[in-house]
Protein backbone atom coordinates (compact mmCIF):
# COMPACT_ATOMS: atom_id res chain seq x y z
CA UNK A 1 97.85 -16.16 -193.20
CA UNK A 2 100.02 -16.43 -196.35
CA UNK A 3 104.03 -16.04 -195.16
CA UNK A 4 105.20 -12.42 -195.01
CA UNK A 5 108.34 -13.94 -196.51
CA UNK A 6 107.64 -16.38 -198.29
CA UNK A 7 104.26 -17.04 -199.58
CA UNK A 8 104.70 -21.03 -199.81
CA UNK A 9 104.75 -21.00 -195.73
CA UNK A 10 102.92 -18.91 -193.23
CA UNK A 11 102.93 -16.08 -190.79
CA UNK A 12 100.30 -16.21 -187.35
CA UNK A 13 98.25 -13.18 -186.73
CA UNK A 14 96.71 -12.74 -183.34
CA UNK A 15 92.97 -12.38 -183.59
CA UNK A 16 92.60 -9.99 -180.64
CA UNK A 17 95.58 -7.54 -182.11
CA UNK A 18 95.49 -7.42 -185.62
CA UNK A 19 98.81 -6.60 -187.65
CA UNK A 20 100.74 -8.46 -184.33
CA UNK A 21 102.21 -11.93 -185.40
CA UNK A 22 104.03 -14.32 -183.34
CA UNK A 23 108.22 -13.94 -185.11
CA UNK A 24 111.34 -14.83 -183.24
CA UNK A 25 114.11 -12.71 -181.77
CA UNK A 26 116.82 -14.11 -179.66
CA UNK A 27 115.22 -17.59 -181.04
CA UNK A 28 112.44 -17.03 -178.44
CA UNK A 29 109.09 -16.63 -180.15
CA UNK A 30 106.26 -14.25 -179.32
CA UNK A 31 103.51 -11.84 -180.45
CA UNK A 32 105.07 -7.86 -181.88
CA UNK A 33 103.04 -5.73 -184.33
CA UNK A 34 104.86 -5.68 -187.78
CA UNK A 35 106.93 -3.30 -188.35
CA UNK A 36 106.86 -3.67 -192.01
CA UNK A 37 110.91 -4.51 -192.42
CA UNK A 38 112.15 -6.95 -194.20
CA UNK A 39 113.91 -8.99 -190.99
CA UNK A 40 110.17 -8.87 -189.46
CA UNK A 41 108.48 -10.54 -192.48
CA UNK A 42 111.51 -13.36 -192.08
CA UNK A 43 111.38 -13.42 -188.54
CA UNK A 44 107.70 -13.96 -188.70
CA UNK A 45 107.23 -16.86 -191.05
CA UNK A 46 107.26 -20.29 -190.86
CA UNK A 47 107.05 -23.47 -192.98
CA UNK A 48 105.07 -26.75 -191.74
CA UNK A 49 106.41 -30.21 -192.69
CA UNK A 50 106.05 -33.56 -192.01
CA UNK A 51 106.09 -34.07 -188.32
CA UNK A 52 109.89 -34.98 -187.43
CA UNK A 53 108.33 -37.52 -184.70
CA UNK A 54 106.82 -39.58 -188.11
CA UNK A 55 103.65 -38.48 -187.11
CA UNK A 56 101.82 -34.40 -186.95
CA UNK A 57 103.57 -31.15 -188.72
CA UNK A 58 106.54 -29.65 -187.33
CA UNK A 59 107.30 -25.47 -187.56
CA UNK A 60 110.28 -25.17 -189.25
CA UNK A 61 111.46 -21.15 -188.96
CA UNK A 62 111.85 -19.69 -192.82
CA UNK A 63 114.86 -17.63 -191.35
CA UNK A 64 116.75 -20.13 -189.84
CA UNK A 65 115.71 -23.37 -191.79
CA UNK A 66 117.86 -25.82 -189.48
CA UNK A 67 115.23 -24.38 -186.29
CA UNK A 68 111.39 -25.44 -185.59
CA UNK A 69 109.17 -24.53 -183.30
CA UNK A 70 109.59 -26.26 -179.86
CA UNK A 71 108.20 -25.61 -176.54
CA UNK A 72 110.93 -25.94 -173.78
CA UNK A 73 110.56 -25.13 -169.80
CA UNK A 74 107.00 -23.44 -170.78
CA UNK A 75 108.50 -21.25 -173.35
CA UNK A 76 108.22 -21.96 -176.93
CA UNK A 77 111.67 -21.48 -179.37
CA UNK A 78 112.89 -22.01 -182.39
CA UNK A 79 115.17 -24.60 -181.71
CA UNK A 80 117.48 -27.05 -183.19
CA UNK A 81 118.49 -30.86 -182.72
CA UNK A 82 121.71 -30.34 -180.24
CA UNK A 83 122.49 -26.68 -181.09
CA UNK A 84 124.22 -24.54 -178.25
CA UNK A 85 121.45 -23.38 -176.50
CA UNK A 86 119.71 -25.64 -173.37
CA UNK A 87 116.57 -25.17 -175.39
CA UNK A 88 118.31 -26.99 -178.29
CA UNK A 89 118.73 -30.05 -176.25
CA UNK A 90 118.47 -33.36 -178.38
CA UNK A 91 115.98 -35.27 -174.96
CA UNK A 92 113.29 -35.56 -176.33
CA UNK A 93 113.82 -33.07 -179.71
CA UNK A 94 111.54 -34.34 -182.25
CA UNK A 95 108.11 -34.55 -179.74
CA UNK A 96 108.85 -31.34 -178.98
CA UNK A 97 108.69 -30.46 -182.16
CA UNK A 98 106.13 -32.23 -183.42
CA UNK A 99 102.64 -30.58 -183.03
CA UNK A 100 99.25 -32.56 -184.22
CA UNK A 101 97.67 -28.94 -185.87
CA UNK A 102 94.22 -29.18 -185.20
CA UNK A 103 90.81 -25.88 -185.76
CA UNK A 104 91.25 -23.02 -184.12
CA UNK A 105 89.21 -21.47 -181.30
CA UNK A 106 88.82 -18.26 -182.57
């Protein structure tokens, strides 16, 4: 759907719980039902761009623009190239950021 905070990107309802999107806290993403503040919408939108691999559309968080999506150890974070965090690690960084966005199953 259209970004709750920004309306150039985009926030991702669940289908089987509606008002719930997936948002970040602690830089870990998951699904919470909106609580209609202002750090929520943030939290909860994201902005695709080219791939960072050259190829696909990377997640890049609209709250903390230096962090994209990136599944680590089964888990998926917002995460940056070499930041502090083990998830931020730079093996590997831009395939694991890189997604090839395809039609949903819903």
């Amino acid at each position: 759907v259209t970004g709750l905070g920004n309306s150039a990107c985009f926030s991702f309802e669940s289908v089987d719980t509606s008002g719930s999107y997936i948002r970040h806290s602690g830089f870990e993403l998951y699904l919470a039902t909106n609580d209609g503040t202002q750090l929520f919408h943030e939290d909860a939108t994201f902005c695709p761009i080219s791939g960072l691999s050259g190829t696909g559309s990377s997640l890049r968080s609209w709250s903390y623009p230096t962090r994209y999506w990136r599944h680590y150890n089964d888990i998926l974070y917002i995460a940056s190239n070499g930041g502090v965090h083990t998830f931020d690690a730079t093996t590997v960084f831009v395939n694991d950021v890189t997604f090839l966005i395809e039609s949903s199953l819903a």
